[in-house]
PDB file of N, CA and C in Angstrom:
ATOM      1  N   UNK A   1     -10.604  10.978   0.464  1.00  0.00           N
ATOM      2  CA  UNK A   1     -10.185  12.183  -0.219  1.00  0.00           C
ATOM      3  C   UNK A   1      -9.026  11.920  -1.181  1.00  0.00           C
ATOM      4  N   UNK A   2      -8.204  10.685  -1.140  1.00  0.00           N
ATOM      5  CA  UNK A   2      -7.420  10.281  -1.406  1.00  0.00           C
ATOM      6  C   UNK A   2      -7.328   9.600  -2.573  1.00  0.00           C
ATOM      7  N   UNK A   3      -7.531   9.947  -3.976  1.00  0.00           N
ATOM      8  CA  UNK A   3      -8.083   9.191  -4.875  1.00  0.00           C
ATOM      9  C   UNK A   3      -7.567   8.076  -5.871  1.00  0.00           C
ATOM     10  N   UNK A   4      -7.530   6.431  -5.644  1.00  0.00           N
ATOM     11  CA  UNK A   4      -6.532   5.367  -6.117  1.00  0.00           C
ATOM     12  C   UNK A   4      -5.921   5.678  -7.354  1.00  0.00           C
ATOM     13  N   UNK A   5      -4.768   4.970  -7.216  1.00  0.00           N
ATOM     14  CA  UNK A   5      -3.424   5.325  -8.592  1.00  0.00           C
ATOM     15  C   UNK A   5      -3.270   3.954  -8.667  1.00  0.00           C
ATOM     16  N   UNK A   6      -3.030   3.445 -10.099  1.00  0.00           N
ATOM     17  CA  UNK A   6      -2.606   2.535  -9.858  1.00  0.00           C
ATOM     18  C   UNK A   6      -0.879   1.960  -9.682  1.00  0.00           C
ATOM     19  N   UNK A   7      -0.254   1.345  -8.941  1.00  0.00           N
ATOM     20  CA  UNK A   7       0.611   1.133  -8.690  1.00  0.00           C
ATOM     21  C   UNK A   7       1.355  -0.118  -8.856  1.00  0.00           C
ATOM     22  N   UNK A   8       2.793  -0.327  -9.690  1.00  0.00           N
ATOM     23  CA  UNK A   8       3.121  -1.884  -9.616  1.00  0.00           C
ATOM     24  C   UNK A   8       3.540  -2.384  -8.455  1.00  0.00           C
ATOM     25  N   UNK A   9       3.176  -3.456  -8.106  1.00  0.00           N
ATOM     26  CA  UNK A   9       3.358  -4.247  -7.063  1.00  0.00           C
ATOM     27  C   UNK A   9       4.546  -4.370  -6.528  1.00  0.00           C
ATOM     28  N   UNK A  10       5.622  -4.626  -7.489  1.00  0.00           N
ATOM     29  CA  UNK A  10       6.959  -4.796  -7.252  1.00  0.00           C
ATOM     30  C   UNK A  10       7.818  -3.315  -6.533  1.00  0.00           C
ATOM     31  N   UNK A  11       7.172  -2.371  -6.657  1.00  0.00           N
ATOM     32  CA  UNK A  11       7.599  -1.356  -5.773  1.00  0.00           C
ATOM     33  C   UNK A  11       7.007  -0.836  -4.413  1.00  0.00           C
ATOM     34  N   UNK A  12       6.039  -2.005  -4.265  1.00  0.00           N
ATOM     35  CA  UNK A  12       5.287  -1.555  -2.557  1.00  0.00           C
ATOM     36  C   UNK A  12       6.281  -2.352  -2.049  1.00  0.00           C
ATOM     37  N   UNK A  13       6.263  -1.692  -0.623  1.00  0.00           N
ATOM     38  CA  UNK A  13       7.262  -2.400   0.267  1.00  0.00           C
ATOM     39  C   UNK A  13       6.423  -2.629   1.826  1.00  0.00           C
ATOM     40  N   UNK A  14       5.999  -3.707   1.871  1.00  0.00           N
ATOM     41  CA  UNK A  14       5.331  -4.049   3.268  1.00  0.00           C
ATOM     42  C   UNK A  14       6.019  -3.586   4.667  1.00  0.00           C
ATOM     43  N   UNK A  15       4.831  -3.404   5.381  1.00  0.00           N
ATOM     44  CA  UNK A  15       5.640  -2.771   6.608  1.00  0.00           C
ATOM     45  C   UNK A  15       5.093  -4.206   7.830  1.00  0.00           C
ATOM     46  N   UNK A  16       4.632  -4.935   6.956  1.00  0.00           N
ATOM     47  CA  UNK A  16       4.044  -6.210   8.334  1.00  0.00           C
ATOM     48  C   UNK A  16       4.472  -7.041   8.353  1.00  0.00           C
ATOM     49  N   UNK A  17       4.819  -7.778   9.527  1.00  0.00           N
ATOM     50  CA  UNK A  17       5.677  -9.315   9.604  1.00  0.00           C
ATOM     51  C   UNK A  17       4.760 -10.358   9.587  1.00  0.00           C
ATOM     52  N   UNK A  18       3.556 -10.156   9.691  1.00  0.00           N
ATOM     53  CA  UNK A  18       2.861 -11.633   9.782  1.00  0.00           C
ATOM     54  C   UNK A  18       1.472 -11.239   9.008  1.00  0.00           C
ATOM     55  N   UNK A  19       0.818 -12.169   8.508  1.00  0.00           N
ATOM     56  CA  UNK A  19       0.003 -12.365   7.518  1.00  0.00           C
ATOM     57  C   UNK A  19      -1.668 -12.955   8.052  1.00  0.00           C
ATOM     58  N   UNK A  20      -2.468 -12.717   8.225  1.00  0.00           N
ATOM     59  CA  UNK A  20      -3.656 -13.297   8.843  1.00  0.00           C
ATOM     60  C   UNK A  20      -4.494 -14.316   7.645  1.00  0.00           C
ATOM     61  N   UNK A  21      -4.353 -15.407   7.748  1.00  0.00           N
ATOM     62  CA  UNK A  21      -4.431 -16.545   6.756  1.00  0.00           C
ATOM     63  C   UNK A  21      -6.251 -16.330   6.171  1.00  0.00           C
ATOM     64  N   UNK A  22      -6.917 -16.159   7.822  1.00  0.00           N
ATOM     65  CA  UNK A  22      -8.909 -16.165   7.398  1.00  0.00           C
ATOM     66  C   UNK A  22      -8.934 -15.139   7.008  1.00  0.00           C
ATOM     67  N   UNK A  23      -8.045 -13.983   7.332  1.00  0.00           N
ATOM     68  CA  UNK A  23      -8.202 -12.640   6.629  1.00  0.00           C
ATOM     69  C   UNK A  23      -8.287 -12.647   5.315  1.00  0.00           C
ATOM     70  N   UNK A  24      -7.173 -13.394   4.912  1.00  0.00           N
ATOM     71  CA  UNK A  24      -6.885 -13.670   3.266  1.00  0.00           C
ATOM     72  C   UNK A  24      -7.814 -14.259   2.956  1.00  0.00           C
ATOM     73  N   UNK A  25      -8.242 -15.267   3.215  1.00  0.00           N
ATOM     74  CA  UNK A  25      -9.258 -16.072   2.779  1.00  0.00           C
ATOM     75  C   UNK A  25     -10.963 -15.675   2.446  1.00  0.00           C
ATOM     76  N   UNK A  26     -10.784 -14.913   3.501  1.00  0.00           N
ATOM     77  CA  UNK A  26     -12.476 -14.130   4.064  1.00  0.00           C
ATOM     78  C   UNK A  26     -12.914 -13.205   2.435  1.00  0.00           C
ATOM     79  N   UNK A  27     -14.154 -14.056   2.213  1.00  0.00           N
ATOM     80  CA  UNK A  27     -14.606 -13.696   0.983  1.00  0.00           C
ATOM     81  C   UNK A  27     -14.842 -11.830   0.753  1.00  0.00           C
ATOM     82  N   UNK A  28     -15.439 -11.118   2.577  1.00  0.00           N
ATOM     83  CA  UNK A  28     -16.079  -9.982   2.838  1.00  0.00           C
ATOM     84  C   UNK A  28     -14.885  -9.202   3.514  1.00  0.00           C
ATOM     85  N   UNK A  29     -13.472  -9.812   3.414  1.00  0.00           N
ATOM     86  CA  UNK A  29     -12.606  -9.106   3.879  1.00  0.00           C
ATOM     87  C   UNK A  29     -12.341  -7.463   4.106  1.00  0.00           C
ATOM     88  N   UNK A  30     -13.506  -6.766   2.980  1.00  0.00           N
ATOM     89  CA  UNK A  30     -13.499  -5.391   2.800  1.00  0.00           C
ATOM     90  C   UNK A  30     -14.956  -4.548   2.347  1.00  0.00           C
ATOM     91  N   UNK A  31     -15.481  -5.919   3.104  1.00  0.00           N
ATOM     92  CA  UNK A  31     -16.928  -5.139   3.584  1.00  0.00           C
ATOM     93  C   UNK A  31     -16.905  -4.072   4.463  1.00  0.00           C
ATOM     94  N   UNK A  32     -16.208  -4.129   5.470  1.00  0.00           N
ATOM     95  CA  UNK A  32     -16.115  -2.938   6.624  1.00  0.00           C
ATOM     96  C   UNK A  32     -14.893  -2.421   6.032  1.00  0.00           C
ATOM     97  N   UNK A  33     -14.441  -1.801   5.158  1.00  0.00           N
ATOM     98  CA  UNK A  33     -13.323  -1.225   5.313  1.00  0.00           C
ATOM     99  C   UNK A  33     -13.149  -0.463   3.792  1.00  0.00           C
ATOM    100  N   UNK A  34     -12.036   0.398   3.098  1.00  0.00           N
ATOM    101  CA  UNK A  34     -11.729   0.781   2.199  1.00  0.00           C
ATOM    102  C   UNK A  34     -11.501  -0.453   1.150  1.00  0.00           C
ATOM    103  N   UNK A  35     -11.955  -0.308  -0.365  1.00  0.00           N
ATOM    104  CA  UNK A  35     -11.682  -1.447  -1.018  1.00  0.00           C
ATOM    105  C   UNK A  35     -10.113  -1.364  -1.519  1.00  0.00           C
ATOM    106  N   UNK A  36      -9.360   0.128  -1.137  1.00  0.00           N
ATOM    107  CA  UNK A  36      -8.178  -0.038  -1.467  1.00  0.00           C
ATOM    108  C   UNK A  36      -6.760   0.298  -0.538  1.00  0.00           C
ATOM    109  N   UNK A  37      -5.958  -0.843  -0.527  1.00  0.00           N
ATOM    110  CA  UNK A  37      -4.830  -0.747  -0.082  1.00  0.00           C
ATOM    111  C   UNK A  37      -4.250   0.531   0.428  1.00  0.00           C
ATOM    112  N   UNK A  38      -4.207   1.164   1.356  1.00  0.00           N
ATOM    113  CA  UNK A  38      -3.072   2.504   1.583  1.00  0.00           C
ATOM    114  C   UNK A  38      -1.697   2.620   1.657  1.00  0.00           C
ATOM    115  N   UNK A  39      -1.560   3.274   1.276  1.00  0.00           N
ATOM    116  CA  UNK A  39       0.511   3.628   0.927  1.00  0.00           C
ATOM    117  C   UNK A  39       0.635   4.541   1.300  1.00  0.00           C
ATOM    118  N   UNK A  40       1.957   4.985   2.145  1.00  0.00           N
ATOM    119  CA  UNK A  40       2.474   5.989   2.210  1.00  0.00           C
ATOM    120  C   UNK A  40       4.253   6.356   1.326  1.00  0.00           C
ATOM    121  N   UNK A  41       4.220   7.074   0.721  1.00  0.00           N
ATOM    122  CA  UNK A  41       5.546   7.600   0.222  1.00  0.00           C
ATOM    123  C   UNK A  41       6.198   8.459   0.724  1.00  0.00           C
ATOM    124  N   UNK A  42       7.874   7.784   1.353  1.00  0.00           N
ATOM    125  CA  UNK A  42       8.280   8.789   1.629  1.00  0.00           C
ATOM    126  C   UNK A  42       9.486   8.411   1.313  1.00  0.00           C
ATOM    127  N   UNK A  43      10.508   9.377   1.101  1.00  0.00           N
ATOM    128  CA  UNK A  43      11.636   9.369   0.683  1.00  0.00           C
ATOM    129  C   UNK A  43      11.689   8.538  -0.854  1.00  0.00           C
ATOM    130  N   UNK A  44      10.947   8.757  -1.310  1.00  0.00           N
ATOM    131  CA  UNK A  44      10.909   8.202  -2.738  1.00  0.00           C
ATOM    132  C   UNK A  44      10.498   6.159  -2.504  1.00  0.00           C
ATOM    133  N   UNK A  45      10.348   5.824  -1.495  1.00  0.00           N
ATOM    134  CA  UNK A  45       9.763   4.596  -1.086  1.00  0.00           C
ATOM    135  C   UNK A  45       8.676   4.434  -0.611  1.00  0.00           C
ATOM    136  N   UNK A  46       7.551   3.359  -1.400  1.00  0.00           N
ATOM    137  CA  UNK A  46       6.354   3.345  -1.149  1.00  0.00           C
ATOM    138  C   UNK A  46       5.808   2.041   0.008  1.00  0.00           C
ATOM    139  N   UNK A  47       5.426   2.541   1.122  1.00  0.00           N
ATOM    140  CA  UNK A  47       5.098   1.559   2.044  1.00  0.00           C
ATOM    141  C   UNK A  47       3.724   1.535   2.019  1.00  0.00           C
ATOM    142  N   UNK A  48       2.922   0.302   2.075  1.00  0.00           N
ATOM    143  CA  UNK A  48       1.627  -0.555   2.517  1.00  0.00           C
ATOM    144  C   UNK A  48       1.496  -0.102   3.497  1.00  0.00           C
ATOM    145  N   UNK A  49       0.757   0.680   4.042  1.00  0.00           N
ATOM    146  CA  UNK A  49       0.148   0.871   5.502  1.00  0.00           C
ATOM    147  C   UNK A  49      -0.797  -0.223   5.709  1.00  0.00           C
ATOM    148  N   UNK A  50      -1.997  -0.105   4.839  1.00  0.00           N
ATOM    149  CA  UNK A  50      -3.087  -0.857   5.215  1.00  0.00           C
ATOM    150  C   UNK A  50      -3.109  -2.049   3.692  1.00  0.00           C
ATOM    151  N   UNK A  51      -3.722  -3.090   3.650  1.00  0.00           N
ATOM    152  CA  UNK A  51      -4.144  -3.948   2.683  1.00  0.00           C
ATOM    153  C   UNK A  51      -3.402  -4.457   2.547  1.00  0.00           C
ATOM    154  N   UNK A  52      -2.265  -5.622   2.771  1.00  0.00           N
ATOM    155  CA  UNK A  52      -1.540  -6.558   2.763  1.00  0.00           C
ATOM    156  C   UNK A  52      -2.254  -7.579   1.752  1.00  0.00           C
ATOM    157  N   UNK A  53      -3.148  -7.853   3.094  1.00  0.00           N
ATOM    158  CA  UNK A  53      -4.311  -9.212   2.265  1.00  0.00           C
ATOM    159  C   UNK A  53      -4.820  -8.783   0.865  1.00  0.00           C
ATOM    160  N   UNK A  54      -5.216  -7.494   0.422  1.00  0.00           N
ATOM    161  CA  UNK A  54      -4.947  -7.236  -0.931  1.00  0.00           C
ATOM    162  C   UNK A  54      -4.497  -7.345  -2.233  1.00  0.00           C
ATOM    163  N   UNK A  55      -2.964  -6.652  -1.242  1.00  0.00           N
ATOM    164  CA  UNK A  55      -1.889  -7.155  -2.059  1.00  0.00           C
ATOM    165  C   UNK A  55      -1.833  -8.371  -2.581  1.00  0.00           C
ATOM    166  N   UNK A  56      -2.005  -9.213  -1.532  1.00  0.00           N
ATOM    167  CA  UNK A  56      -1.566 -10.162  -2.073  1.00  0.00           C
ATOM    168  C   UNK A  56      -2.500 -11.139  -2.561  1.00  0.00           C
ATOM    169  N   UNK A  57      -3.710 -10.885  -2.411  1.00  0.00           N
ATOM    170  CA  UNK A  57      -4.662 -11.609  -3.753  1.00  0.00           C
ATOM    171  C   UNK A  57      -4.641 -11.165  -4.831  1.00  0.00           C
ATOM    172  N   UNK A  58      -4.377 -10.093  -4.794  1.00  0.00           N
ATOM    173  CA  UNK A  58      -3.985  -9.783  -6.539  1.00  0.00           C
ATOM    174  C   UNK A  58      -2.450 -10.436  -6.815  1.00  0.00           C
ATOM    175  N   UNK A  59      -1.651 -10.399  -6.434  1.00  0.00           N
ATOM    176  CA  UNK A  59      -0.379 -10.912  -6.437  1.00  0.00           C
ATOM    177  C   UNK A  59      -0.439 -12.549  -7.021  1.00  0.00           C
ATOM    178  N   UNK A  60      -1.331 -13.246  -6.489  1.00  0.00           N
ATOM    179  CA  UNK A  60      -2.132 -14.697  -6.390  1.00  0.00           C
ATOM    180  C   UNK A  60      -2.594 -14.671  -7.595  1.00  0.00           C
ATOM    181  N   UNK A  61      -3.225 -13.714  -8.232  1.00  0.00           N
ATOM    182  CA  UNK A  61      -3.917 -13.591  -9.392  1.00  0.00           C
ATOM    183  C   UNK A  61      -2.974 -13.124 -10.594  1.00  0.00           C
ATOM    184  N   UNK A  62      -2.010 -13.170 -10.451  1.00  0.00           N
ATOM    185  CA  UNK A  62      -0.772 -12.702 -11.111  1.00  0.00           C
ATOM    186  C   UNK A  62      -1.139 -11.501 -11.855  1.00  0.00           C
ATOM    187  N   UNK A  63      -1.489 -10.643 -11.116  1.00  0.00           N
ATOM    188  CA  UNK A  63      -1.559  -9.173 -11.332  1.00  0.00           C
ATOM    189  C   UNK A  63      -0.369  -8.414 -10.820  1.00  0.00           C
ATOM    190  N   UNK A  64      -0.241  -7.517 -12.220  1.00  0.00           N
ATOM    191  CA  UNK A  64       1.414  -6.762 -11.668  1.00  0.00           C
ATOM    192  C   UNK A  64       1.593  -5.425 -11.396  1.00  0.00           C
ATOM    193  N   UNK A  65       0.054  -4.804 -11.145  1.00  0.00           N
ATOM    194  CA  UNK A  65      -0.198  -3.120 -11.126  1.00  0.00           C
ATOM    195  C   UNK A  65      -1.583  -3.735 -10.184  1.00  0.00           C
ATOM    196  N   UNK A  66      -1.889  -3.065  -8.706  1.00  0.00           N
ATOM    197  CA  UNK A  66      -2.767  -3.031  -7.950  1.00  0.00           C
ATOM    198  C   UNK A  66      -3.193  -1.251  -7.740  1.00  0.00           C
ATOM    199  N   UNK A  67      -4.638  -1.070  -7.690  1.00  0.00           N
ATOM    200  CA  UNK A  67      -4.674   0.488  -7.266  1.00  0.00           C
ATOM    201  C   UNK A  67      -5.025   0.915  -5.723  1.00  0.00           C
ATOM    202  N   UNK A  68      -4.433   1.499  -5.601  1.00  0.00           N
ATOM    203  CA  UNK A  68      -3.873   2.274  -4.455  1.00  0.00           C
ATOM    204  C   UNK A  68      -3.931   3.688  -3.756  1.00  0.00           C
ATOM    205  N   UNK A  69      -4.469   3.921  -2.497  1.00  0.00           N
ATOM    206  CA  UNK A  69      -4.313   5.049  -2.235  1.00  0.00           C
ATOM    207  C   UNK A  69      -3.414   5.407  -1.493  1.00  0.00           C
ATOM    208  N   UNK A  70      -2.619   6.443  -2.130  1.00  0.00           N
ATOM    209  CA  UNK A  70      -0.923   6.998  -1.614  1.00  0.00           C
ATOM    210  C   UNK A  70      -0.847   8.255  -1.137  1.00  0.00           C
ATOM    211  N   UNK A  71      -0.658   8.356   0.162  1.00  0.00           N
ATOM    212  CA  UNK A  71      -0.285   9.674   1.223  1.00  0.00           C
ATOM    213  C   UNK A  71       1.053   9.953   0.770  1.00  0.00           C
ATOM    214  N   UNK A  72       1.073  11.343  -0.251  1.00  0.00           N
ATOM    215  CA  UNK A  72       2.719  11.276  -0.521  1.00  0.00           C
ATOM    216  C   UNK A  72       3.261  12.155   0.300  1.00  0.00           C
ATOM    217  N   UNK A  73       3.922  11.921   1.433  1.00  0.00           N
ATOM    218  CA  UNK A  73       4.611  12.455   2.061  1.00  0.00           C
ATOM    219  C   UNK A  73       6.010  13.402   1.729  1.00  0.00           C
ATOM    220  N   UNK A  74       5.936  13.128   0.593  1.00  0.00           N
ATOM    221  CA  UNK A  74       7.262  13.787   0.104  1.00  0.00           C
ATOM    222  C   UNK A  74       7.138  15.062  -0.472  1.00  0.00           C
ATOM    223  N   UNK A  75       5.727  14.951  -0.822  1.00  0.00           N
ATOM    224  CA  UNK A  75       5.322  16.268  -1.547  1.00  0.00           C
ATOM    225  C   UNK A  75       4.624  17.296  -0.454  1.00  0.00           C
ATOM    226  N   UNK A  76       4.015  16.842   0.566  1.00  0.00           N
ATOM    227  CA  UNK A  76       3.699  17.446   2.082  1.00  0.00           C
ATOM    228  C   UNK A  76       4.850  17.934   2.728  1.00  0.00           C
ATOM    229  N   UNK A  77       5.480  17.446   2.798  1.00  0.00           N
ATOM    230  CA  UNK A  77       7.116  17.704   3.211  1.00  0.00           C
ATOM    231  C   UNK A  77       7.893  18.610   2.833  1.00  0.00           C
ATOM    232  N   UNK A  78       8.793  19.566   3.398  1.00  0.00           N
ATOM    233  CA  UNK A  78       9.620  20.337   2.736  1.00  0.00           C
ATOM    234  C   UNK A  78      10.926  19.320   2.563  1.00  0.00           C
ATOM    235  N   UNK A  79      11.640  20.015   1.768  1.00  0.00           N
ATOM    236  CA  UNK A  79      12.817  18.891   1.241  1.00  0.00           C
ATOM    237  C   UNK A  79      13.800  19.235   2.761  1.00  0.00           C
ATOM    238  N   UNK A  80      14.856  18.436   3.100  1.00  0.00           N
ATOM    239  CA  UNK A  80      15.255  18.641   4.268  1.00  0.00           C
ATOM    240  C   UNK A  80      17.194  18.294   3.426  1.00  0.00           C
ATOM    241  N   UNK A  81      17.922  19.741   3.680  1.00  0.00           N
ATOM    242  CA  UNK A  81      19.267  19.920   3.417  1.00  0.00           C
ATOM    243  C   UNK A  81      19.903  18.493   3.619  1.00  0.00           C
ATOM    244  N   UNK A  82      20.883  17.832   2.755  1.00  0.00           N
ATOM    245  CA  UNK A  82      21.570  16.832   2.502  1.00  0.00           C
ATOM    246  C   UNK A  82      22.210  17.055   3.940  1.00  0.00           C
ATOM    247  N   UNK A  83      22.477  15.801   4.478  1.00  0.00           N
ATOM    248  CA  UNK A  83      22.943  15.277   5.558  1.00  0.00           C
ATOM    249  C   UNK A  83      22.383  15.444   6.960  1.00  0.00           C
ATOM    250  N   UNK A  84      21.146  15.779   6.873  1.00  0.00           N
ATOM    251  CA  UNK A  84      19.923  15.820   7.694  1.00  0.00           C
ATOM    252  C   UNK A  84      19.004  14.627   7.863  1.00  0.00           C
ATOM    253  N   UNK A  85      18.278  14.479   8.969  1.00  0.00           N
ATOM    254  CA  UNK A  85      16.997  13.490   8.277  1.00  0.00           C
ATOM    255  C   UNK A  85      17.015  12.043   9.140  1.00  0.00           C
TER     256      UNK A  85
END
């Protein structure tokens, strides 16, 4: 329902510590799955939920805008009074 934007790379911010190497590698990596990366935005910062391995084959490919589907949380959200949160 969520329909891709494209997004520069240099402002996703990963939320995973480790990297699955055959994942990356795996030609059908996104045969079973969405062909695009998910993000969530919140607080004006965009986190990678899903597609790491994505990311970062395009990254590999020295691509500097990947497209993306972004849950903006900020706009779902009511704004919450300064010094809250």
């Amino acid at each position: 329902m969520i329909p891709p934007r494209q997004i520069r790379m240099d402002t996703l911010v990963t939320t995973k510590r480790e990297l699955a190497l055959d994942a990356l590698l795996a030609e059908d990596s996104t045969f079973y799955g969405d062909l695009f990366p998910h993000a969530v935005q919140w607080h004006g910062e965009l986190y990678l939920e899903d597609g790491l391995h994505r990311a970062l084959r395009a990254a590999l490919q020295q691509r500097n805008v990947i497209h993306v589907r972004v849950l903006d949380l900020d706009a779902l959200m009511p704004a919450e009074p300064a010094g809250q949160g």
